[in-house]
Protein backbone atom coordinates (compact mmCIF):
# COMPACT_ATOMS: atom_id res chain seq x y z
CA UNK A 1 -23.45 60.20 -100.07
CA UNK A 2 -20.80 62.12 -98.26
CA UNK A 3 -22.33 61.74 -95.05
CA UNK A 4 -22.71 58.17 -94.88
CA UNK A 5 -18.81 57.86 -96.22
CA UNK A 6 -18.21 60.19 -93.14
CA UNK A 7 -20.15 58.18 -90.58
CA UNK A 8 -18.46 55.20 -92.23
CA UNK A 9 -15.32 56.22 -92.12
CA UNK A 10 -15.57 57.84 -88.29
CA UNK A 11 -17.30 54.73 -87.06
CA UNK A 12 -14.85 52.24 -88.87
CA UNK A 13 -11.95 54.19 -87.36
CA UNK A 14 -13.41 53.72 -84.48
CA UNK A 15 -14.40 50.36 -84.63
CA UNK A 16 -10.53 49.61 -85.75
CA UNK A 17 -9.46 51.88 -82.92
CA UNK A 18 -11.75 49.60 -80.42
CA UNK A 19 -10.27 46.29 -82.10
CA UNK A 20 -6.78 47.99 -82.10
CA UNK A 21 -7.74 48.54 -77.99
CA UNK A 22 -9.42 45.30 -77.52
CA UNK A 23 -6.14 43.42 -79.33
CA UNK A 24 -3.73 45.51 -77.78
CA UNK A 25 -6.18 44.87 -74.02
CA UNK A 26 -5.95 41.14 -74.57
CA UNK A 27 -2.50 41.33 -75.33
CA UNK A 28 -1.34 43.14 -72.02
CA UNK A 29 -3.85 40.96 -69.98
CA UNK A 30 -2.20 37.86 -71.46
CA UNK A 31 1.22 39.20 -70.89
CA UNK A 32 0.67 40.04 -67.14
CA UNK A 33 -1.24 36.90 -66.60
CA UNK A 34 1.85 35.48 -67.92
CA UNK A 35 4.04 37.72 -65.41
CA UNK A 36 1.24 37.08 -62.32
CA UNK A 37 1.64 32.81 -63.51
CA UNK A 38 5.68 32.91 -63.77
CA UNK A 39 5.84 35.52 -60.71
CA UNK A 40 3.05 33.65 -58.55
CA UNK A 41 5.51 30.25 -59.56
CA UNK A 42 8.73 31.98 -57.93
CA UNK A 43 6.40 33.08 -54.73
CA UNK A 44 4.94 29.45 -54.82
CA UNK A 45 8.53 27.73 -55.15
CA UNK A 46 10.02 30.52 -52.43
CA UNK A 47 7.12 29.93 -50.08
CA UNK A 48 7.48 25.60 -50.53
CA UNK A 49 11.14 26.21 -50.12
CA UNK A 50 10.41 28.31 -47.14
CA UNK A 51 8.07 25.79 -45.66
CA UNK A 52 10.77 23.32 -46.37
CA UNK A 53 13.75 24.91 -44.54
CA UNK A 54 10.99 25.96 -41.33
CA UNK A 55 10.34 22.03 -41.25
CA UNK A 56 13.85 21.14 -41.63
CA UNK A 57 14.47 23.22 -38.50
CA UNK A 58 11.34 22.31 -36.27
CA UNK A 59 12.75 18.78 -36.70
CA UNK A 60 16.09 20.11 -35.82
CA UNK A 61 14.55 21.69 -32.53
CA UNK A 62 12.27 18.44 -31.65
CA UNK A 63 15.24 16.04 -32.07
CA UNK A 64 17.98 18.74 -29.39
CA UNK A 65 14.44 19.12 -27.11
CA UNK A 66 14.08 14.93 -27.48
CA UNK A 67 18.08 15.30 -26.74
CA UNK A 68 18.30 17.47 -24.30
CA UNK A 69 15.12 15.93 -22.42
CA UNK A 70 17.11 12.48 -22.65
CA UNK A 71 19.87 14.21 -20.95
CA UNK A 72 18.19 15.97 -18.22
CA UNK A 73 16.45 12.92 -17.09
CA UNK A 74 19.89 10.90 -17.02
CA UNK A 75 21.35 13.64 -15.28
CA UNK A 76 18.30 13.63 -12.71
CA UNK A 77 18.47 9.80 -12.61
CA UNK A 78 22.21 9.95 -11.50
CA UNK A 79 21.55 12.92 -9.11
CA UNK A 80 18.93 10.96 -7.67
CA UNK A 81 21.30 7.75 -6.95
CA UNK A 82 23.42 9.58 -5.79
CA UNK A 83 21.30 11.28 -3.10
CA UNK A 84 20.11 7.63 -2.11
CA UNK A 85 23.12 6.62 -1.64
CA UNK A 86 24.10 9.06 -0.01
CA UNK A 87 20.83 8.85 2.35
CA UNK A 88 22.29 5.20 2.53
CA UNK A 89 25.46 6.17 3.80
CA UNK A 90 24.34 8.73 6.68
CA UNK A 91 21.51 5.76 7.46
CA UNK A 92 24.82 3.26 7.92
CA UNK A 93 26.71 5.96 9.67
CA UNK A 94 24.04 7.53 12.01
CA UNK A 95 23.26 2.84 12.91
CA UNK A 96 27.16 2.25 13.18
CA UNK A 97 27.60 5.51 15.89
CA UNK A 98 24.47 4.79 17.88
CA UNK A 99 25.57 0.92 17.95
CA UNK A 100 28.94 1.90 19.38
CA UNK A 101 27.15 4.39 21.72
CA UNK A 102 25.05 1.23 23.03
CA UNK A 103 27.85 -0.78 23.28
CA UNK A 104 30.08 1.80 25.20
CA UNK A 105 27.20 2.45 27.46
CA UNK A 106 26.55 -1.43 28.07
CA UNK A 107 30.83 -1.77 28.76
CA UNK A 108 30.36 1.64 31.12
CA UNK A 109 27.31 -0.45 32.84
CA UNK A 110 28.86 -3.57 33.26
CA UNK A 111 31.89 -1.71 34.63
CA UNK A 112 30.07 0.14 36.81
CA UNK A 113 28.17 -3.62 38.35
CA UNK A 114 31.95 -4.89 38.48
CA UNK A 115 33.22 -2.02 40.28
CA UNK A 116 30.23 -2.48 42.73
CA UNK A 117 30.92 -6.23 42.86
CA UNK A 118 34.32 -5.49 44.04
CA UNK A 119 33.50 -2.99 46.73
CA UNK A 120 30.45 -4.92 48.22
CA UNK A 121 32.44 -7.86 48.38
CA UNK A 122 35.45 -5.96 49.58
CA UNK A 123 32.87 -4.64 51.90
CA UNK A 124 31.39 -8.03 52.82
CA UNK A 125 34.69 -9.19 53.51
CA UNK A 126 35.59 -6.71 55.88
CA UNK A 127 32.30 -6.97 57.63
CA UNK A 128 32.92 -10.55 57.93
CA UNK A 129 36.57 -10.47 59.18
CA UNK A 130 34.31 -7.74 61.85
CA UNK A 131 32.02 -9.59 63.29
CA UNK A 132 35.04 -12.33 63.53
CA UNK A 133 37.42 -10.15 65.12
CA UNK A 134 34.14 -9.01 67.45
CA UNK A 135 33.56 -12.40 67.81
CA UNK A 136 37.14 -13.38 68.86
CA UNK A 137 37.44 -10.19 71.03
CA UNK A 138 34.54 -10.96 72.79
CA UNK A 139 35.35 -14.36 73.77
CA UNK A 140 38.32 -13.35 74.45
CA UNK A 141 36.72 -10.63 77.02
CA UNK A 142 34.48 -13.67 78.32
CA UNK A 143 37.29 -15.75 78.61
CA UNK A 144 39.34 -13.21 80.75
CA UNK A 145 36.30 -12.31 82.73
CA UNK A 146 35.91 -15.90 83.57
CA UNK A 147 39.18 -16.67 84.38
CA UNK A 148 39.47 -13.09 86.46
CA UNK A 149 36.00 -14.46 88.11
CA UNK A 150 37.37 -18.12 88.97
CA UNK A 151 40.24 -16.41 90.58
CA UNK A 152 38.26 -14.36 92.91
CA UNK A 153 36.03 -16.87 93.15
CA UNK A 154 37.49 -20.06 92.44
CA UNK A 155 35.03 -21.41 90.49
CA UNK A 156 34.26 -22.36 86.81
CA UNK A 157 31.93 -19.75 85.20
CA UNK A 158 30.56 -22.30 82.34
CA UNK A 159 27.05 -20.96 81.95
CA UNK A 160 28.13 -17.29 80.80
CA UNK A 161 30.92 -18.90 78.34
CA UNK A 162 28.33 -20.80 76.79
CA UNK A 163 25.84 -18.34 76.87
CA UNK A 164 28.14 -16.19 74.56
CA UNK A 165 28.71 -19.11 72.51
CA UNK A 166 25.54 -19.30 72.01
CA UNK A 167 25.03 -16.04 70.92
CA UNK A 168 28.45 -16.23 68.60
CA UNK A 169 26.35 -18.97 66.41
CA UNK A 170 23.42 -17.01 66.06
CA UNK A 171 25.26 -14.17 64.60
């Protein structure tokens, strides 16, 4: 009976040796498991507290880009208003010069017609007081030569006198 004491005793060491492995396994697995759960819980909390702080600042960024945004387009708005009116101003400036330059060219013109007015008439004046003088001189000449041509002749010379006159009115 020795040998089945031996194979006994070598198999139930080793059976005790495979339960003292299998207890001491399950023992290990259920401590790391325990390490992976509490160690997977700090990554888990550290990743939602990550996520948390990248939201936190994406808001942060959307409400300076909503900001900023509201401020460019107030600056552009003012830029632009300022542009018209300044487009207004040059419009008023660039009407305002080319109405005085109408109105200094209409005062030159009129000048100019007065001016002419004034020598014309002076003109027509002095061409009048001419053809009087002429007129007078003439008659005068008539008369002389009449009178001259009754002396030498001793008579009247009517029809030439009035032949003159006659011309006088036509003039």
């Amino acid at each position: 009976m020795g040998i089945s004491n031996f194979f006994k005793n070598l198999f139930g060491k080793a059976k005790e040796a495979t339960d003292l492995a299998a207890e001491s396994t399950s023992k290990f697995a259920e401590e790391a498991t325990e390490k992976a759960k509490h160690a997977g819980s700090a990554l888990a909390d550290k990743a939602e507290e990550f996520s948390d702080k990248a939201k936190n600042m994406a808001d942060d960024a959307i409400e300076q880009a909503k900001d900023l945004s509201e401020d460019a387009v107030e600056k552009i708005k003012h830029v632009a208003e300022d542009v018209m009116e300044s487009a207004e101003d040059a419009f008023e400036k660039v009407k305002d010069a080319a109405e005085d330059a109408v109105d200094k060219a209409e005062h030159m013109a009129s000048d100019a017609i007065n001016k002419v007015k004034e020598k014309t008439s002076h003109i027509k004046e002095d061409a009048k007081d001419a053809t009087q003088t002429a007129k007078d001189e003439a008659s005068d000449v008539v008369d002389n030569a009449a009178d001259t041509a009754e002396d030498a002749t001793g008579e009247k010379v009517d029809t030439e006198k009035d032949a003159t006159k006659g011309t006088e009115k036509t003039a």
